[in-house]
Protein backbone atom coordinates (compact mmCIF):
# COMPACT_ATOMS: atom_id res chain seq x y z
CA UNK A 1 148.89 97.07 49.44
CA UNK A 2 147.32 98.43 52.36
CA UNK A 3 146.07 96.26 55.34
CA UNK A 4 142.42 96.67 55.81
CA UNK A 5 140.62 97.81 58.99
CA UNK A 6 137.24 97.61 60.69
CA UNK A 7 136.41 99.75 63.64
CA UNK A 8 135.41 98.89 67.06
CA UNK A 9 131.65 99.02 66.23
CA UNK A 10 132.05 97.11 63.06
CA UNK A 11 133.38 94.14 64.46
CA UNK A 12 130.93 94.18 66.71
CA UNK A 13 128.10 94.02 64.65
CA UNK A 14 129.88 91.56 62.99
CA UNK A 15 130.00 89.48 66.17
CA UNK A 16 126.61 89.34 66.42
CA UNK A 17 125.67 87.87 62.99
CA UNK A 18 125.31 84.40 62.30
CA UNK A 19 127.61 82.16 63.57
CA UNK A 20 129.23 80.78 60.65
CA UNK A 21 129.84 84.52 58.70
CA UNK A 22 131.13 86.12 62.80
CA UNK A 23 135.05 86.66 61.99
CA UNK A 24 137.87 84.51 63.65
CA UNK A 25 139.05 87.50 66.84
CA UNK A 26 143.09 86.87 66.70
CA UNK A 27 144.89 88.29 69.13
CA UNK A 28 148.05 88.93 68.72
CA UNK A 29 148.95 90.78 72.41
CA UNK A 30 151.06 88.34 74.91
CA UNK A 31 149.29 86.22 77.76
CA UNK A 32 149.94 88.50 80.45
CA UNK A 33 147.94 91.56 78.43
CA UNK A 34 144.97 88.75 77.64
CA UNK A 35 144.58 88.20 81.09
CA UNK A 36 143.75 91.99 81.83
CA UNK A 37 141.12 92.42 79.01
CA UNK A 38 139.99 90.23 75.62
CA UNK A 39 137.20 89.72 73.38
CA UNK A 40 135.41 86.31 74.52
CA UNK A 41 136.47 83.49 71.99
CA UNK A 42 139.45 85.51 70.62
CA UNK A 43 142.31 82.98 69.49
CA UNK A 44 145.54 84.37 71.55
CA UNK A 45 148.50 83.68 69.48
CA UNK A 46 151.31 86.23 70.72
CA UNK A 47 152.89 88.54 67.88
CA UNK A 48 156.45 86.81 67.65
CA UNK A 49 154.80 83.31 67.84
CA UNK A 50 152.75 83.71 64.88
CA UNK A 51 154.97 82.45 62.12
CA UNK A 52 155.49 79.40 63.75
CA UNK A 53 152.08 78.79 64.79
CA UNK A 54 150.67 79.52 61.38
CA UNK A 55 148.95 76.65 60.71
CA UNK A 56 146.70 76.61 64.04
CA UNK A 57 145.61 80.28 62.26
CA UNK A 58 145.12 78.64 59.09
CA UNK A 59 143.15 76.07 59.98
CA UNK A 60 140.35 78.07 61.49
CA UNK A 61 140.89 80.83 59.23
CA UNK A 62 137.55 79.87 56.91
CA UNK A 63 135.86 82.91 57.71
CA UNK A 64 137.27 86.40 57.71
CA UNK A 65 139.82 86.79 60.01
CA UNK A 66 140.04 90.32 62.45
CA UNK A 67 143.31 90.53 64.15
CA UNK A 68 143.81 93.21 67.08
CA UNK A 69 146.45 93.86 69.83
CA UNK A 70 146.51 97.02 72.36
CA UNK A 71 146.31 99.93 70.24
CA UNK A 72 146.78 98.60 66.45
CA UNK A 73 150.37 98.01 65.70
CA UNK A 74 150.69 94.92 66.15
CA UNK A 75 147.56 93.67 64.83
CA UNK A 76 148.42 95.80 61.40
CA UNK A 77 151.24 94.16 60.70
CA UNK A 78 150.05 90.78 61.74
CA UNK A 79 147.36 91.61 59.46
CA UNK A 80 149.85 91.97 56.60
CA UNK A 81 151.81 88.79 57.16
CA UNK A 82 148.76 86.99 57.45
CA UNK A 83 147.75 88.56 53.85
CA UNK A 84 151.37 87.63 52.30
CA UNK A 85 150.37 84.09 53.07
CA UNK A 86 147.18 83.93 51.39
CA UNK A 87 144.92 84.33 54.71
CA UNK A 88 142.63 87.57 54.52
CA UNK A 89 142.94 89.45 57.59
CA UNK A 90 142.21 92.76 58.44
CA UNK A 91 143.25 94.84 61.60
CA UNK A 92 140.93 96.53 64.20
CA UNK A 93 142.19 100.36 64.57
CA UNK A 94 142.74 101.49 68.00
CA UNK A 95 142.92 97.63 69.43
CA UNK A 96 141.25 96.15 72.69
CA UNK A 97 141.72 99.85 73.86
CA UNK A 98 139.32 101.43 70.98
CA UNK A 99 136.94 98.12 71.82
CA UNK A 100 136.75 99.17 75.29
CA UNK A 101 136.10 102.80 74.48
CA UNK A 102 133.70 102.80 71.31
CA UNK A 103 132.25 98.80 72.41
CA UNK A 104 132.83 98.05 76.25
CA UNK A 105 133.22 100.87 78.40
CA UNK A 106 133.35 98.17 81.91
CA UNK A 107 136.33 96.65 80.09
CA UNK A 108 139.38 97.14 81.97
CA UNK A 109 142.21 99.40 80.89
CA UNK A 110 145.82 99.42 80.59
């Protein structure tokens, strides 16, 4: 099955709903790469640490969950190993870099 994904713009009209429907931001890039650009209130749980940090996901996973990274590797394939465990995820195409070009052009770039 295919991972869903939302664009740029979607998530962030999606961000600006209600509080209790705006999706969970998990990102899945590693510290360093937070600290040069992220969506405010993302979650930052690094690629390789998700499996073990699971639960922390699942326990504020009780809205949708949007899972992103640089460009949209990573965050696809988090995406899909959140789905194998029974958390709905989906994966924003193009990553923090597609949010800074479609969303937030002051956002820095790497």
């Amino acid at each position: 099955m295919p991972v869903r994904e939302v664009s740029a713009h979607q998530l962030a009209r999606a961000l600006e709903g209600p509080e209790a429907e705006r999706p969970l931001v998990l990102d899945v890039r590693n510290p360093d790469e937070v600290r040069v650009a992220s969506i405010p209130g993302s979650l930052n749980v690094p690629l390789q640490e998700l499996p073990a940090r699971l639960e922390e996901v699942r326990e504020v996973a009780d809205r949708p969950v949007v899972v992103l990274c640089h460009l949209g590797v990573r965050s696809y394939h988090a995406a899909a190993f959140l789905e194998s465990v029974g958390i709905s995820a989906a994966s924003l195409r193009g990553g923090i870099e597609g949010w800074a070009v479609e969303v937030d052009p002051r956002m820095p770039r790497y």
